[in-house]
Structures are given as structure tokens and as C-alpha cells.
Protein backbone atom coordinates (compact mmCIF):
# COMPACT_ATOMS: atom_id res chain seq x y z
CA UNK A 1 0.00 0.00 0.00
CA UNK A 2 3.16 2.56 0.59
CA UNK A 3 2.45 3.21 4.11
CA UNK A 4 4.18 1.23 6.43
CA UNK A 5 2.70 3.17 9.49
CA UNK A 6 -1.28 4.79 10.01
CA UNK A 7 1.67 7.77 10.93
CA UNK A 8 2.44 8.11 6.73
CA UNK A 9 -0.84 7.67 6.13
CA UNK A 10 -1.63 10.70 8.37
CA UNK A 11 1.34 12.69 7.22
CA UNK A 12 0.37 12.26 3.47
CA UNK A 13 -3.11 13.31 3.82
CA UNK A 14 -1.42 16.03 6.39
CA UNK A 15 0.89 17.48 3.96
CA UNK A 16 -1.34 17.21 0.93
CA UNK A 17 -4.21 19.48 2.64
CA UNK A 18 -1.68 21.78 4.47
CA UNK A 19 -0.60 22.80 0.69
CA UNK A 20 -3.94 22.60 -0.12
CA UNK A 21 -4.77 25.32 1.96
CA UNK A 22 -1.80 27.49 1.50
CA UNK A 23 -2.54 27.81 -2.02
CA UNK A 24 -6.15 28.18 -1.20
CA UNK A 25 -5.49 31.74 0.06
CA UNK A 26 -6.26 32.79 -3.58
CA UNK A 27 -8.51 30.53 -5.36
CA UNK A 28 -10.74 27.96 -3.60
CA UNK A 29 -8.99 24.43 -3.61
CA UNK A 30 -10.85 20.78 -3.25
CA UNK A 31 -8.69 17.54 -1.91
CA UNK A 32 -10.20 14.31 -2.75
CA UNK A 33 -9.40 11.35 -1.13
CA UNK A 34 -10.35 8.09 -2.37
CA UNK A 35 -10.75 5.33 0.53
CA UNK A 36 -11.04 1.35 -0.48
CA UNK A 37 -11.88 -1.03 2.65
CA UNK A 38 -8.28 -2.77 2.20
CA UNK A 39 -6.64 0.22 2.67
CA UNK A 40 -8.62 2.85 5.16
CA UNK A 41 -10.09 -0.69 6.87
CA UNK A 42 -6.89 -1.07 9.00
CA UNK A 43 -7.17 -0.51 12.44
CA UNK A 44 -4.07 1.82 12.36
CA UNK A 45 -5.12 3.66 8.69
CA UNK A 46 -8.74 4.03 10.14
CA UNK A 47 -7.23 6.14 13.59
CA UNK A 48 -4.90 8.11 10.61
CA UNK A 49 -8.35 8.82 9.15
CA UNK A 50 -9.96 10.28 12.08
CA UNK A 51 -7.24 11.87 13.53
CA UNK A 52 -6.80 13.49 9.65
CA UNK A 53 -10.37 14.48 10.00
CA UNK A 54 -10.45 16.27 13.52
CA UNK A 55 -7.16 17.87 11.97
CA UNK A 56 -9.13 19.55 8.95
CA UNK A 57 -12.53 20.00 10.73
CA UNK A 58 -10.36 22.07 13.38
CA UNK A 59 -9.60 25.04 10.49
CA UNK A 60 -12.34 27.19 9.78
CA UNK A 61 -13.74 27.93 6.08
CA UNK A 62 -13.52 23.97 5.55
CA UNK A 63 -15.80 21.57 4.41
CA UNK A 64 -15.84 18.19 4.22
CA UNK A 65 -18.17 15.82 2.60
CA UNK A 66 -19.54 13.41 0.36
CA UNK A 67 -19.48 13.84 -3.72
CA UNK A 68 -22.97 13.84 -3.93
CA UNK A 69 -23.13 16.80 -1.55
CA UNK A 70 -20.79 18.58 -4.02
CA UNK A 71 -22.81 17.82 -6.85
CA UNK A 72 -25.64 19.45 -5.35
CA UNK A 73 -23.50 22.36 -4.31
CA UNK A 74 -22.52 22.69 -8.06
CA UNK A 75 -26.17 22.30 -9.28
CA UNK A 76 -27.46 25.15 -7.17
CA UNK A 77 -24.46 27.82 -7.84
CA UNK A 78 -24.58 26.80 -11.85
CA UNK A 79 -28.00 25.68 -12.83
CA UNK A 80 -28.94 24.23 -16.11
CA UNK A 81 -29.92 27.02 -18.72
């Protein structure tokens, strides 16, 4: 999987939304993260998860959810014409 510890998994989502949101400070910015069961499933990966999400949740102007949610989001800012 490339993480040998739920610590890289942590870090790598860490790092990746950290630069995220630096560059954010201009334009708005979305981080996906894709999750399979054999991979966020392990005990140790699934604390790196939560811990990762208490870490974003803590900034304000943040918001996390589901891809459906964003679809609606898109819908009602940019309706059909």
C-alpha cells in the first residue's frame, strides 16, 4: 500500500491538505481522497483517518463531505440554462 505506518498515512493526507490550503489563500482548492476497505479498513489507517479528520474539521472555512453533496453544491451555484 506505501504506508508502512497509520503515521504516513496521516502525514500524506497532512501534507497534501496543508498545501492545499496554503494555495487556497487565492482561489478555492478541493482535496479528494479516495478510501477502499483494504486500505482505510486497517485498524491503524482508520485512527490516521480520524485523527486526519479532527485535523481539517479544526480550520475554519472547511468543508468536508460526500461527492454527492458537491454535486448538489454545483447544481445550485450553476443551474442548467
Amino acid at each position: 500500500t506505501g504506508y508502512a505506518s497509520g503515521e504516513d498515512f496521516f502525514n500524506l493526507l497532512k501534507d497534501a491538505f496543508d498545501q492545499l490550503w496554503d494555495e487556497g489563500a487565492h482561489s478555492p482548492k478541493m482535496m479528494s481522497v479516495g478510501l477502499h476497505g483494504r486500505i482505510s479498513g486497517h485498524p491503524a489507517r482508520a485512527r490516521a483517518l480520524a485523527r486526519f479528520l479532527d485535523y481539517v474539521q479544526a480550520r475554519d472555512s472547511v468543508w468536508v463531505c460526500r461527492r454527492d453533496e458537491i454535486a448538489r453544491h454545483w447544481y445550485s451555484q450553476h443551474p442548467a440554462k
